[in-house]
N, C-alpha and C. Protein backbone atom coordinates (compact mmCIF):
# COMPACT_ATOMS: atom_id res chain seq x y z
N UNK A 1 -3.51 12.32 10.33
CA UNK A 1 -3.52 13.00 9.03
C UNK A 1 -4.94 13.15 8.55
N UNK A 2 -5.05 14.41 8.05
CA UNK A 2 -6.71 14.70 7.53
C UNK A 2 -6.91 14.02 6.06
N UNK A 3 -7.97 13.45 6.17
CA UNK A 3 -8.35 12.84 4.58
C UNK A 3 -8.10 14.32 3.40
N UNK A 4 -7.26 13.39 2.14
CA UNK A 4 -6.62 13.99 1.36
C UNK A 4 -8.12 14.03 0.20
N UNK A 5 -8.40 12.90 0.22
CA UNK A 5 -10.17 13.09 -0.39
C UNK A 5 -11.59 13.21 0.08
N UNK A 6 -12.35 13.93 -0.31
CA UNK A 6 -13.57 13.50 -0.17
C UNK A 6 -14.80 12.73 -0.35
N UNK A 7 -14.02 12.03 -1.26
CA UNK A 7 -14.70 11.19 -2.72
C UNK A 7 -16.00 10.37 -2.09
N UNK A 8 -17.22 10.34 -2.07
CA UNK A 8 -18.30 9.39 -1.87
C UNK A 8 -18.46 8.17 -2.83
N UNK A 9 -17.46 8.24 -3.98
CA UNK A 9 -17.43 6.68 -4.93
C UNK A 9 -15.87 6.73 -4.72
N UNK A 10 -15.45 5.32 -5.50
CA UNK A 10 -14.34 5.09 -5.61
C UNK A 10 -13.31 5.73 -6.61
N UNK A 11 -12.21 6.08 -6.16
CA UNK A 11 -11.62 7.00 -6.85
C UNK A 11 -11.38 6.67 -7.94
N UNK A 12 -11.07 7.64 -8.94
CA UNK A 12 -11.31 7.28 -10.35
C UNK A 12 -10.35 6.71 -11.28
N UNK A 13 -8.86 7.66 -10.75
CA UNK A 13 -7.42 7.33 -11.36
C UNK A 13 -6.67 6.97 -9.88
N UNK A 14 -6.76 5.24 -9.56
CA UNK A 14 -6.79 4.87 -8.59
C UNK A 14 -5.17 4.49 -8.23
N UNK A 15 -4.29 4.11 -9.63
CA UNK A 15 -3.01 4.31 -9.43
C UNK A 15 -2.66 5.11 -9.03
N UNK A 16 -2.61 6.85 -9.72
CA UNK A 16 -2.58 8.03 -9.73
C UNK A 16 -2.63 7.91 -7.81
N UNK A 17 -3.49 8.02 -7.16
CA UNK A 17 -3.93 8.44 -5.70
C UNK A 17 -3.26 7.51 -5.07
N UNK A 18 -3.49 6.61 -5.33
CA UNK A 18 -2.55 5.40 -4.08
C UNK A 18 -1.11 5.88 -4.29
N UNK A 19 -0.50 6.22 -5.35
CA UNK A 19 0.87 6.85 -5.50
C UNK A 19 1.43 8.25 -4.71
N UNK A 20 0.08 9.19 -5.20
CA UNK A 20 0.01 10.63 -4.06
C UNK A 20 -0.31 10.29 -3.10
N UNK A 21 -0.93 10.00 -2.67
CA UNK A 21 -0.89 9.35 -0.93
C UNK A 21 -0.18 8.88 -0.67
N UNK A 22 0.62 7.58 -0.76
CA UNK A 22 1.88 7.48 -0.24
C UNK A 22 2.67 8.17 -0.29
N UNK A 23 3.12 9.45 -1.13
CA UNK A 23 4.54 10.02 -1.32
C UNK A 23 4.11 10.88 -0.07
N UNK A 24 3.05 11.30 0.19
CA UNK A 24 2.79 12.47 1.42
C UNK A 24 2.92 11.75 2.48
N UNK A 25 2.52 10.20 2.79
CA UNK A 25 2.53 9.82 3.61
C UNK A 25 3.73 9.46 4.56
N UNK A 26 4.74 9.15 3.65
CA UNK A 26 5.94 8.66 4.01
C UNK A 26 7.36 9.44 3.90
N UNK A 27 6.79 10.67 3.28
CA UNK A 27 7.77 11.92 2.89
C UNK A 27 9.00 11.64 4.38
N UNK A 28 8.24 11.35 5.60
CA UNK A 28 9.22 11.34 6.30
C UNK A 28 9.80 10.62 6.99
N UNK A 29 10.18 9.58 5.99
CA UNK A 29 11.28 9.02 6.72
C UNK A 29 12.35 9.20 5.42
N UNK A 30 12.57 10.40 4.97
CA UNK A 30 13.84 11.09 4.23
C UNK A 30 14.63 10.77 4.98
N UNK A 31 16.15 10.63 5.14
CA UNK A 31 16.70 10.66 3.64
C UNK A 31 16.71 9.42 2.63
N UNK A 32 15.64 8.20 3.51
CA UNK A 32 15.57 7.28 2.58
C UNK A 32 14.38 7.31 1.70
N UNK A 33 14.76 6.21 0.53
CA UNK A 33 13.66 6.41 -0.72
C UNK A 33 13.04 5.27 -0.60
N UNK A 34 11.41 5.02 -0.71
CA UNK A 34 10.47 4.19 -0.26
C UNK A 34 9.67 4.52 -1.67
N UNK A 35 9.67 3.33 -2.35
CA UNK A 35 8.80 3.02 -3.70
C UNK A 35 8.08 1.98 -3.73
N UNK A 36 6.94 2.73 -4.27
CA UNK A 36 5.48 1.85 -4.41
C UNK A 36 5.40 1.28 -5.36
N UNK A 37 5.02 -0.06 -5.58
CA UNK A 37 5.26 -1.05 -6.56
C UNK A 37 4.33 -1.51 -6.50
N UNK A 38 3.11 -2.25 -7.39
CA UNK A 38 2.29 -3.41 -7.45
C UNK A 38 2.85 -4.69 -7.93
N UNK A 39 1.91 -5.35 -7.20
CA UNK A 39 2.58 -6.51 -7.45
C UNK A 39 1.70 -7.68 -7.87
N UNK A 40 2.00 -8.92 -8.57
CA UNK A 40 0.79 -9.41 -8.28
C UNK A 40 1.10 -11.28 -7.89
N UNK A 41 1.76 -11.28 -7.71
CA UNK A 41 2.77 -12.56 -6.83
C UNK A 41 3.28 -12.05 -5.78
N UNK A 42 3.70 -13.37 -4.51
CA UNK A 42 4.14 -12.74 -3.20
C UNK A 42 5.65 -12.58 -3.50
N UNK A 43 6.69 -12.26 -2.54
CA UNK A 43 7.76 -11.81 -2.99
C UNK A 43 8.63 -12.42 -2.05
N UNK A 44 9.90 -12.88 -2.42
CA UNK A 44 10.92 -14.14 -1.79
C UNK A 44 10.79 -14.01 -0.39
N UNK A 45 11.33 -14.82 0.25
CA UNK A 45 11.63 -15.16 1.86
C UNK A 45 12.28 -13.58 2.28
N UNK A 46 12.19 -13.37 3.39
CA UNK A 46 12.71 -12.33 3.88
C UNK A 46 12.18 -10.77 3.67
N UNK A 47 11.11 -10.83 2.91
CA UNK A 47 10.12 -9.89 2.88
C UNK A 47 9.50 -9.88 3.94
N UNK A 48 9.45 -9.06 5.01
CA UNK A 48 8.18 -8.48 5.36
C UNK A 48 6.70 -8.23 4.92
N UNK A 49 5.89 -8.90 5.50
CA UNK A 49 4.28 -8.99 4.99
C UNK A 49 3.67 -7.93 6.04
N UNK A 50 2.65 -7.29 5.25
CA UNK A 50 1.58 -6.55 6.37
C UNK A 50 0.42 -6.62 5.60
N UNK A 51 -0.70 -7.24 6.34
CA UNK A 51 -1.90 -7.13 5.52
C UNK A 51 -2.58 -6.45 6.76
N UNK A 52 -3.63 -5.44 5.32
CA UNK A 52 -5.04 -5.23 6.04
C UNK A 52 -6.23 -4.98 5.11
N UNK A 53 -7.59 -4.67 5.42
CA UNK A 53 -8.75 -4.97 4.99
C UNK A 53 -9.69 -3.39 4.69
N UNK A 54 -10.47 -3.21 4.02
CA UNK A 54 -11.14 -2.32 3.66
C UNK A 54 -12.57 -2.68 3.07
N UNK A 55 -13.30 -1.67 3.29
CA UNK A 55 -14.51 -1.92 2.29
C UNK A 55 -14.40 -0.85 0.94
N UNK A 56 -14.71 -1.91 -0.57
CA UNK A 56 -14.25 -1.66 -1.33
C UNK A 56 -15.63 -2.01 -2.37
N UNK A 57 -15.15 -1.67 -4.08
CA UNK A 57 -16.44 -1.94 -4.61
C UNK A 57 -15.64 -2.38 -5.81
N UNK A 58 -17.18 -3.25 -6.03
CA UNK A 58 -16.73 -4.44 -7.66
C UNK A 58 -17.85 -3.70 -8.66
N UNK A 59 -17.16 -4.21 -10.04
CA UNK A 59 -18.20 -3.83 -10.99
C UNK A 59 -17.54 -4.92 -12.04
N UNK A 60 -18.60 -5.10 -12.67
CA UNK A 60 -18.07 -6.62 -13.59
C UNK A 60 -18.94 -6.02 -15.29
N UNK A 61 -19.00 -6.75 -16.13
CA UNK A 61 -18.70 -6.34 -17.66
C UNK A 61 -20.45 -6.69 -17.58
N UNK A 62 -20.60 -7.45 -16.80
CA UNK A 62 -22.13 -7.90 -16.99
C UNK A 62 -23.22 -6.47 -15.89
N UNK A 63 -22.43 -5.36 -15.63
CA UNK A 63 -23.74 -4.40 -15.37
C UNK A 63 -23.68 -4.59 -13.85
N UNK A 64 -23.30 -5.34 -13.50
CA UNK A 64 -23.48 -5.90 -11.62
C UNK A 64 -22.51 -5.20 -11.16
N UNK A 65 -22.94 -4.83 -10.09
CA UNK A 65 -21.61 -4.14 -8.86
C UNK A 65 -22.37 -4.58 -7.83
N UNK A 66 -21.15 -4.17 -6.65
CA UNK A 66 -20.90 -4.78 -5.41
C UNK A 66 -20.30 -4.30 -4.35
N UNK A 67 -20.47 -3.98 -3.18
CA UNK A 67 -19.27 -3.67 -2.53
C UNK A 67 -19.08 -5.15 -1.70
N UNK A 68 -18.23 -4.47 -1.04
CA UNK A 68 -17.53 -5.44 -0.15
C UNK A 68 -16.82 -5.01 1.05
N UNK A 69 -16.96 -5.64 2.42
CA UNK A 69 -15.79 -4.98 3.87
C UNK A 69 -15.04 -5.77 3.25
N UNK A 70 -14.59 -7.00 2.52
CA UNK A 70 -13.50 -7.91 2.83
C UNK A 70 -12.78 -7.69 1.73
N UNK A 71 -12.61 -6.27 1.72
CA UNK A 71 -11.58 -5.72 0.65
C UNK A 71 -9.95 -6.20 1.24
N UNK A 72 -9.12 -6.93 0.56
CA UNK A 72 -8.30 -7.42 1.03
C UNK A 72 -6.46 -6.72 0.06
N UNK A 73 -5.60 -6.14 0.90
CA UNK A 73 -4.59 -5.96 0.70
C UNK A 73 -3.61 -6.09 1.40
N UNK A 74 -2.25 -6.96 0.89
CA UNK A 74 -1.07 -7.72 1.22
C UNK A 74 0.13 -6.78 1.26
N UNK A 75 0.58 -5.66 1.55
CA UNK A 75 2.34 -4.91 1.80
C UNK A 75 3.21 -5.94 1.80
N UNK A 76 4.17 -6.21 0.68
CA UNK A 76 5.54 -6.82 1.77
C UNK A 76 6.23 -5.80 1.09
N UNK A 77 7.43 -5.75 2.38
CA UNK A 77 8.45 -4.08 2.11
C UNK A 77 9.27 -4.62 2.57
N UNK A 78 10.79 -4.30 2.29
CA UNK A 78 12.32 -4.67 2.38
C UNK A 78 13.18 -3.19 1.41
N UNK A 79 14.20 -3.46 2.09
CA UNK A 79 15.44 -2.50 1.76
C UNK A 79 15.64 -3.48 0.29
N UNK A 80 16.67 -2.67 -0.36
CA UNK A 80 16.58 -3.27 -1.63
C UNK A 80 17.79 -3.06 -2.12
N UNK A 81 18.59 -1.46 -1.63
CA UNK A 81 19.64 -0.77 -1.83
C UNK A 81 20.15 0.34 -0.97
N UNK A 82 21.19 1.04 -1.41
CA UNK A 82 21.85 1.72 -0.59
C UNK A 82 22.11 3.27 -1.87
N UNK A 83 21.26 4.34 -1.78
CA UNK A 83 21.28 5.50 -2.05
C UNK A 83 23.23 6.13 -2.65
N UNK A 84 23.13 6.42 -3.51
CA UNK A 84 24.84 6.72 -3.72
C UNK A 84 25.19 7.92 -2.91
N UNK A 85 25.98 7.86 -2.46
CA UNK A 85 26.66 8.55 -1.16
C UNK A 85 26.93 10.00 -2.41
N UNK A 86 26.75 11.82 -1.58
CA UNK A 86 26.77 12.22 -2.33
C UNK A 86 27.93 13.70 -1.40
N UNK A 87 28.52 13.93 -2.95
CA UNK A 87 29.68 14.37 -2.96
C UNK A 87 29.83 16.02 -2.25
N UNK A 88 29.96 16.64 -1.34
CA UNK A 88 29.58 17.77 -1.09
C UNK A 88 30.89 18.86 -1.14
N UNK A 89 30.69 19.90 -1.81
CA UNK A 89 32.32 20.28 -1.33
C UNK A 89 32.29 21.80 -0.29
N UNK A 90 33.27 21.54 0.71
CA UNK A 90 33.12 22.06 1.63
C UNK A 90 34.42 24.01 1.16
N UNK A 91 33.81 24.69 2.09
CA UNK A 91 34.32 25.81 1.99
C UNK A 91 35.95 26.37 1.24
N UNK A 92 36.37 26.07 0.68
CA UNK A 92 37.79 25.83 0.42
C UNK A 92 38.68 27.19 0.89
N UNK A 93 38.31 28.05 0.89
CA UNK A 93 38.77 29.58 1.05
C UNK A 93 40.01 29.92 0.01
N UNK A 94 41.63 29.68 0.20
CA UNK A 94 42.32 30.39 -0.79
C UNK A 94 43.25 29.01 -1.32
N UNK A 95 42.69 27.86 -0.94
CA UNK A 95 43.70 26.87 -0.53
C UNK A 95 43.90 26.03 -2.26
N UNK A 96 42.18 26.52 -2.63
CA UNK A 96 42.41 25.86 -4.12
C UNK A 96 42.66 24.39 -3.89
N UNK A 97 42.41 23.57 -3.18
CA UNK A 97 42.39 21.58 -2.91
C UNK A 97 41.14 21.34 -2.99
N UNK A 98 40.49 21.21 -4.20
CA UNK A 98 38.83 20.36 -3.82
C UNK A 98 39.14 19.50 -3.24
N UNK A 99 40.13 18.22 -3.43
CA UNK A 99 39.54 17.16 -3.21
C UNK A 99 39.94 17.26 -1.78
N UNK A 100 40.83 18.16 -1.04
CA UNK A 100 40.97 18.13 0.41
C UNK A 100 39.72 18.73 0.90
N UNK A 101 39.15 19.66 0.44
CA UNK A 101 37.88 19.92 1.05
C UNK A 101 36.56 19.52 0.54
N UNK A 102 36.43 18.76 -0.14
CA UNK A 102 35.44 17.73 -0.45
C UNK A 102 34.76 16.42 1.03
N UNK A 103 33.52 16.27 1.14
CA UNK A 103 33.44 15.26 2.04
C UNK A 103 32.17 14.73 1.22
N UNK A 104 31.94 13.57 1.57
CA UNK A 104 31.10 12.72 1.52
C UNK A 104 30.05 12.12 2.62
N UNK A 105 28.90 12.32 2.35
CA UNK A 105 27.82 11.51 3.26
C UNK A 105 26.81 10.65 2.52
N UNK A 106 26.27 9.59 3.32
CA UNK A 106 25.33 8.62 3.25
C UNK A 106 24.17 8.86 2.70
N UNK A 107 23.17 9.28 1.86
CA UNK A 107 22.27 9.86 1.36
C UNK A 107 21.26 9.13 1.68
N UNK A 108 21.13 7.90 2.44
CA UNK A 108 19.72 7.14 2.53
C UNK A 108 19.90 6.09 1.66
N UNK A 109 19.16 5.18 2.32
CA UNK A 109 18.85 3.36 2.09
C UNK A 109 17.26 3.52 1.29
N UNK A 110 17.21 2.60 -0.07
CA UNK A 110 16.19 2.53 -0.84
C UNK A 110 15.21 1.33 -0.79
N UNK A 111 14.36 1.50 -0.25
CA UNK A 111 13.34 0.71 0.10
C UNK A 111 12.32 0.13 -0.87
N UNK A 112 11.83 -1.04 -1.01
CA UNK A 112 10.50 -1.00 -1.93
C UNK A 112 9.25 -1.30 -1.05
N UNK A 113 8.18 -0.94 -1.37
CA UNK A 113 6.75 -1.24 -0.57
C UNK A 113 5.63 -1.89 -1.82
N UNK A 114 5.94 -3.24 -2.03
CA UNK A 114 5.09 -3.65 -3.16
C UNK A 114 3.73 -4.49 -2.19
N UNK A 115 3.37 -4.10 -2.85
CA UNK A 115 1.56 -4.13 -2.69
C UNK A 115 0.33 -5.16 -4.14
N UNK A 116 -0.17 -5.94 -3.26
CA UNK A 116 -1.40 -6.83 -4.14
C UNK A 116 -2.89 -6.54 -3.46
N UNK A 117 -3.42 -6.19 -4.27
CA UNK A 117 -5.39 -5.88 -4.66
C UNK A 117 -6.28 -6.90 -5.06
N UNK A 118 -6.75 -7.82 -4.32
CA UNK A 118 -7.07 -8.87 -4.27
C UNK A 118 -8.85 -8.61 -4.94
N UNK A 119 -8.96 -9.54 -5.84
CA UNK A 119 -10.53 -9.28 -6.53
C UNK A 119 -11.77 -10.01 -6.04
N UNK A 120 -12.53 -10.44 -6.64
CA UNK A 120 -13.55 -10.99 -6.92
C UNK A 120 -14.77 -11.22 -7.84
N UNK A 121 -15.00 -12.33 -8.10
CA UNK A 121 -15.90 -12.34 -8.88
C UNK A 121 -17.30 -12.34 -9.31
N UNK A 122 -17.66 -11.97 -10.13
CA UNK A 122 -19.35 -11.69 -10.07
C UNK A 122 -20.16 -12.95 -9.51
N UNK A 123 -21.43 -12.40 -9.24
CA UNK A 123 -22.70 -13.66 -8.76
C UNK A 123 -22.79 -14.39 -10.27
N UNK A 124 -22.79 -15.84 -10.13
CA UNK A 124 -23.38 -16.21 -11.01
C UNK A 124 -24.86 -16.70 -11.08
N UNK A 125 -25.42 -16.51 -9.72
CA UNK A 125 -26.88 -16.71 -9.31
C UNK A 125 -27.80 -15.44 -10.12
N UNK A 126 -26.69 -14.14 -10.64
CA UNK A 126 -27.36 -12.87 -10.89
C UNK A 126 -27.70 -12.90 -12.30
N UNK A 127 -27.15 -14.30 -13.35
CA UNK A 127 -27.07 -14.52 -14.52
C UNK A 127 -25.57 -13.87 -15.46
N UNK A 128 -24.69 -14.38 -14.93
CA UNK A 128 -23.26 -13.33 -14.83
C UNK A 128 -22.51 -14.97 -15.37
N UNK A 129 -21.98 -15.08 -16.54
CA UNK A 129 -20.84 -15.98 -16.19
C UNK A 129 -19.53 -16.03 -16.54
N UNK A 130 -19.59 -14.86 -16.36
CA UNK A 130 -18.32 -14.06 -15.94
C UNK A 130 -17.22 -15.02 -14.95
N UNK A 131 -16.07 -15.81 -15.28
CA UNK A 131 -15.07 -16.31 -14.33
C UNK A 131 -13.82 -15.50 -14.12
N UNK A 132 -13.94 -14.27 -14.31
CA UNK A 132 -12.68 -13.57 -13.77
C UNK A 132 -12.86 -12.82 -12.81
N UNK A 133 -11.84 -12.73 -11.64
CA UNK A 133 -11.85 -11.74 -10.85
C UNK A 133 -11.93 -10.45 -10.83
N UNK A 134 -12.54 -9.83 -10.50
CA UNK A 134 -12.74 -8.34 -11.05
C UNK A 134 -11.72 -7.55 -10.13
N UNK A 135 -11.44 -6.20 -10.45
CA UNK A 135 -10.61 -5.32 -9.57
C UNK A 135 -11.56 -4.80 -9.12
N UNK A 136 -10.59 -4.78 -7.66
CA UNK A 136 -11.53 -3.71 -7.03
C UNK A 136 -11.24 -2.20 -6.70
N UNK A 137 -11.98 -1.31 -6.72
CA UNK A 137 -12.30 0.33 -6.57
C UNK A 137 -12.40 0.89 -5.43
N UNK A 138 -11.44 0.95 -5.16
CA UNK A 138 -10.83 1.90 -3.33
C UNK A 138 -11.49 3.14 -3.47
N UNK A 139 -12.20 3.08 -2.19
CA UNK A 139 -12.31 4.35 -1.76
C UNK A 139 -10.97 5.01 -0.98
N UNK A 140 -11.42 6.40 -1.37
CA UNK A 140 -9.72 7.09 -1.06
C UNK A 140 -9.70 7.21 0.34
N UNK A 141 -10.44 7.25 1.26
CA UNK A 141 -10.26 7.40 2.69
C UNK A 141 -9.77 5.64 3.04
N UNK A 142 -10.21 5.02 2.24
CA UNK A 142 -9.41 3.62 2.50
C UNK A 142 -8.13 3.43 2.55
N UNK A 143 -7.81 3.70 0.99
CA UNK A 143 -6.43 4.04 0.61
C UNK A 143 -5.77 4.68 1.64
N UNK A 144 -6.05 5.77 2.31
CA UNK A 144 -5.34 7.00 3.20
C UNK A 144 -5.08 5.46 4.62
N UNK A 145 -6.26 4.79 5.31
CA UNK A 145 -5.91 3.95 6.18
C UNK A 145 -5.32 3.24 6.09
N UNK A 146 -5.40 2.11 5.12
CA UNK A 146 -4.28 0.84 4.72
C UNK A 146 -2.30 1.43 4.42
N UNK A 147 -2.85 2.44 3.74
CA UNK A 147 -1.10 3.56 3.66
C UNK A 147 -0.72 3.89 4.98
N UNK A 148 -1.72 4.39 5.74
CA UNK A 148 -0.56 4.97 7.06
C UNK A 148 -1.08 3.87 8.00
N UNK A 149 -1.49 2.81 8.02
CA UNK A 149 -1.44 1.71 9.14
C UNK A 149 -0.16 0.84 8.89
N UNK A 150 -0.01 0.56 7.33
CA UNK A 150 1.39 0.16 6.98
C UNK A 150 2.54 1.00 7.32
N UNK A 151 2.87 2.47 6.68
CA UNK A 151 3.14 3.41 7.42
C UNK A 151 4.11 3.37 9.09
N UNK A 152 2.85 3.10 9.72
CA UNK A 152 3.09 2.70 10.94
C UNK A 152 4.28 1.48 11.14
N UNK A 153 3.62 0.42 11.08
CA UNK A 153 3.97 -0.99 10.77
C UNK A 153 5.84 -0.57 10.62
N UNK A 154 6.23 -0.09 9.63
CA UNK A 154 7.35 0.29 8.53
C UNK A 154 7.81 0.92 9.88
N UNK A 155 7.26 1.73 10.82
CA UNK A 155 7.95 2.90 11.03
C UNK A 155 8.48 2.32 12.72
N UNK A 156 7.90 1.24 13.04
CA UNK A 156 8.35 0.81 14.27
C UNK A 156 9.21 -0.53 13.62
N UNK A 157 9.19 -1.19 12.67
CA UNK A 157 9.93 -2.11 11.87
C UNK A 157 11.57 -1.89 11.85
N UNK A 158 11.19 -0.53 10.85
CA UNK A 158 12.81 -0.13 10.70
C UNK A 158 13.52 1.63 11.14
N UNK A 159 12.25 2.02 12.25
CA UNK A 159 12.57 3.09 12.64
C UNK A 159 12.82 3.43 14.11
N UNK A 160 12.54 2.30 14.56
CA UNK A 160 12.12 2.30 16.15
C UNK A 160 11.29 3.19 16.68
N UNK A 161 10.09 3.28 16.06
CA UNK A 161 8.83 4.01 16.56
C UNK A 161 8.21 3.11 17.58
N UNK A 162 7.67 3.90 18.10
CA UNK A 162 7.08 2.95 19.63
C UNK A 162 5.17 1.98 18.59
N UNK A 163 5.58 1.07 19.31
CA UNK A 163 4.16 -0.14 18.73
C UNK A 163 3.09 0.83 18.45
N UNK A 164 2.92 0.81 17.36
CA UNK A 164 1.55 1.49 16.59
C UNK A 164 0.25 1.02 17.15
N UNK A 165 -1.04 2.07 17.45
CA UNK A 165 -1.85 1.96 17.14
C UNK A 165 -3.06 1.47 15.95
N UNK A 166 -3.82 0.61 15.27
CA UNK A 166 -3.59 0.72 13.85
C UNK A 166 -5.31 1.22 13.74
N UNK A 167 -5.34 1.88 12.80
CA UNK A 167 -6.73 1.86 12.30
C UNK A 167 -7.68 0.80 11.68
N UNK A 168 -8.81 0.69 12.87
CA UNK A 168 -9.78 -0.74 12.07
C UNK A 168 -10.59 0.30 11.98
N UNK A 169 -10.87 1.57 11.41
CA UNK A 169 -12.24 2.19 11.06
C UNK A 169 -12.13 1.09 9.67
N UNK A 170 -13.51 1.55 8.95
CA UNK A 170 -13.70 1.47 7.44
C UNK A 170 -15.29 2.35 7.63
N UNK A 171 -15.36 2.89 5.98
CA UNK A 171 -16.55 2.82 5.84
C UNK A 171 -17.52 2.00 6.08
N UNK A 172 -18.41 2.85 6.88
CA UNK A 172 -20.07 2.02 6.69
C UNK A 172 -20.25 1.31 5.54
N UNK A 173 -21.56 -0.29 6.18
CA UNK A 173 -21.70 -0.87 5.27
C UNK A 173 -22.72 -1.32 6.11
N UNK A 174 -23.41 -2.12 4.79
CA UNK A 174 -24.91 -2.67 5.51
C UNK A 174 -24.61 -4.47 4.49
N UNK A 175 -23.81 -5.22 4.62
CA UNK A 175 -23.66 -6.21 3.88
C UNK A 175 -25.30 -7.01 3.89
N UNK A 176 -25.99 -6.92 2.58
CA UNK A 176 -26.73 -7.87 2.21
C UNK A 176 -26.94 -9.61 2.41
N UNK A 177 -25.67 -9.89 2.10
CA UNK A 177 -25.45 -11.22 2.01
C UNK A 177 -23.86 -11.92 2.62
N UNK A 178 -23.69 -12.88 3.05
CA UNK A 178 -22.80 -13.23 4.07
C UNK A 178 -21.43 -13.51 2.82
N UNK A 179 -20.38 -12.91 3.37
CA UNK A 179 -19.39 -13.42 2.40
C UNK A 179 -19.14 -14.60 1.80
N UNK A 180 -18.60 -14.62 0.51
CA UNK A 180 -18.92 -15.29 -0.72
C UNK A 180 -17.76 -15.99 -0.59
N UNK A 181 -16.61 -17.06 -0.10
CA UNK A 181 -15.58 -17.38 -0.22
C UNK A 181 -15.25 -18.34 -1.20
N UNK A 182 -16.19 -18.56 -1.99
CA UNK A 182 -15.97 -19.59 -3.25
C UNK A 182 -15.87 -18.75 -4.15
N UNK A 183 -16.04 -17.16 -4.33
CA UNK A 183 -15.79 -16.53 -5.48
C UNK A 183 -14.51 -15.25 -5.01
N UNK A 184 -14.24 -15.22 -3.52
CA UNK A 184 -13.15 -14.10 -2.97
C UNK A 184 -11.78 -14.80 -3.58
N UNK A 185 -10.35 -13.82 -4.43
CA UNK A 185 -9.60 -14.42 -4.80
C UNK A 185 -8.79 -14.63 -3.12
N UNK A 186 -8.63 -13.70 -2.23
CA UNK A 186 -8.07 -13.81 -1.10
C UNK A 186 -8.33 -15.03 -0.35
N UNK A 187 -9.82 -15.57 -0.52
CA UNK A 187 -10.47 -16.79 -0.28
C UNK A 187 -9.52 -17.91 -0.24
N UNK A 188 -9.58 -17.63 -1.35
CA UNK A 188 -9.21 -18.93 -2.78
C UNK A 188 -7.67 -19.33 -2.54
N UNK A 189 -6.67 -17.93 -1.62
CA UNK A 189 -5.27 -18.30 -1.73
C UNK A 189 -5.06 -17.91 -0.54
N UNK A 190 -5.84 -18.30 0.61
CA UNK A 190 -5.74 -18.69 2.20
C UNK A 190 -5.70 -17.17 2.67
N UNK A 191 -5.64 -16.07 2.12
CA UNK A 191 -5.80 -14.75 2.60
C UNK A 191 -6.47 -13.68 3.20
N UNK A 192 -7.82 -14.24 2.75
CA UNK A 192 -8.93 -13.44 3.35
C UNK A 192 -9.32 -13.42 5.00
N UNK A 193 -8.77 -12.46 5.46
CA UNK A 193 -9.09 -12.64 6.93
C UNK A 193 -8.70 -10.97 7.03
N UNK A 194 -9.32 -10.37 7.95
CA UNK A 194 -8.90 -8.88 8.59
C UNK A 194 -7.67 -8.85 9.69
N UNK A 195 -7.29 -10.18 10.26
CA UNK A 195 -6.22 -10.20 10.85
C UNK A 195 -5.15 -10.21 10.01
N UNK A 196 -4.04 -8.91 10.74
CA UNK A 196 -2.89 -8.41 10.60
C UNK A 196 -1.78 -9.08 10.60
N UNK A 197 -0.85 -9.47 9.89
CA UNK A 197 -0.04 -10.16 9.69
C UNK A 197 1.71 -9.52 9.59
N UNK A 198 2.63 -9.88 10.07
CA UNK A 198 3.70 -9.69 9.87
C UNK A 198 4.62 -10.60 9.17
């Protein structure tokens, strides 16, 4: 799939895009319905997990920004429901019986795909004492990889697509300084790693 943005910063209405990107992304596996949810707790036993990694950017109240490769995001996705079966009525000609020529089919199984955006927090070496995690600011060609590597994931899960390829591009980066794991929240709650998880 060709990048849906061009954006050289991080996109601006970042709900907004992670929402349009997925609906294009996943349009096909119709006739079921697959909804994007944030989340910000993990979600009961029997969820499916997929994590993967991006380079991403911080900006904090104190003027400091940042990027980061160890942009970190968690998928877990599960069925949730069953689509209401929908009523079709078939040709009747002179016979006047809807309900004899009435049939019914399966309309598709409703899925959720809830998703967590893991932060970080400012330097306090930079004069920052700032203790909250900041959000972080996806670039949209990110967004487009982490969506259709999950995508993938989903599509040999519960579609029987043959074992995915996955995308480890990311944007270029020239990291300054060696990752910070006393201030990464992914750090902090055993998560931070670029290995893929099921």
């Amino acid at each position: 799939m060709g990048s849906l943005s061009n954006d050289d910063t991080p996109h601006l209405n970042m709900i907004q895009y992670w929402h349009e990107t997925f609906e294009q992304i996943f349009e096909d596996f119709s006739p079921d319905e697959w909804r994007l949810e944030p989340t910000n707790k993990p979600m009961p036993k029997g969820w499916r997990t997929f994590k993967d990694s991006a380079k991403v950017k911080f900006a904090c109240d104190c003027d400091n920004s940042w990027t980061s490769m160890k942009g970190v995001v968690i998928f877990w996705f599960n069925k949730i429901g069953d689509k209401p079966e929908v009523k079709q009525e078939k040709d009747q000609g002179d016979s006047g019986d809807s309900e004899a020529g009435a049939s019914r089919r399966e309309n598709g199984s409703v899925y959720s795909l809830r998703f967590r955006l893991y932060g970080q927090k400012c330097k306090i070496s930079e004069g920052c004492d700032n203790e909250e995690f900041q959000n972080p600011k996806w670039y949209s060609e990110e967004v487009e990889k982490v969506l259709n590597n999950v995508h993938k994931e989903i599509g040999e899960v519960f579609y029987g697509f043959p074992k995915p390829v996955m995308d480890e591009n990311r944007r270029r980066g020239r990291p300054r300084r060696p990752h910070d794991s006393s201030r990464c929240q992914a750090c902090q709650e055993g998560q931070c790693s670029s290995n893929r998880s099921r």
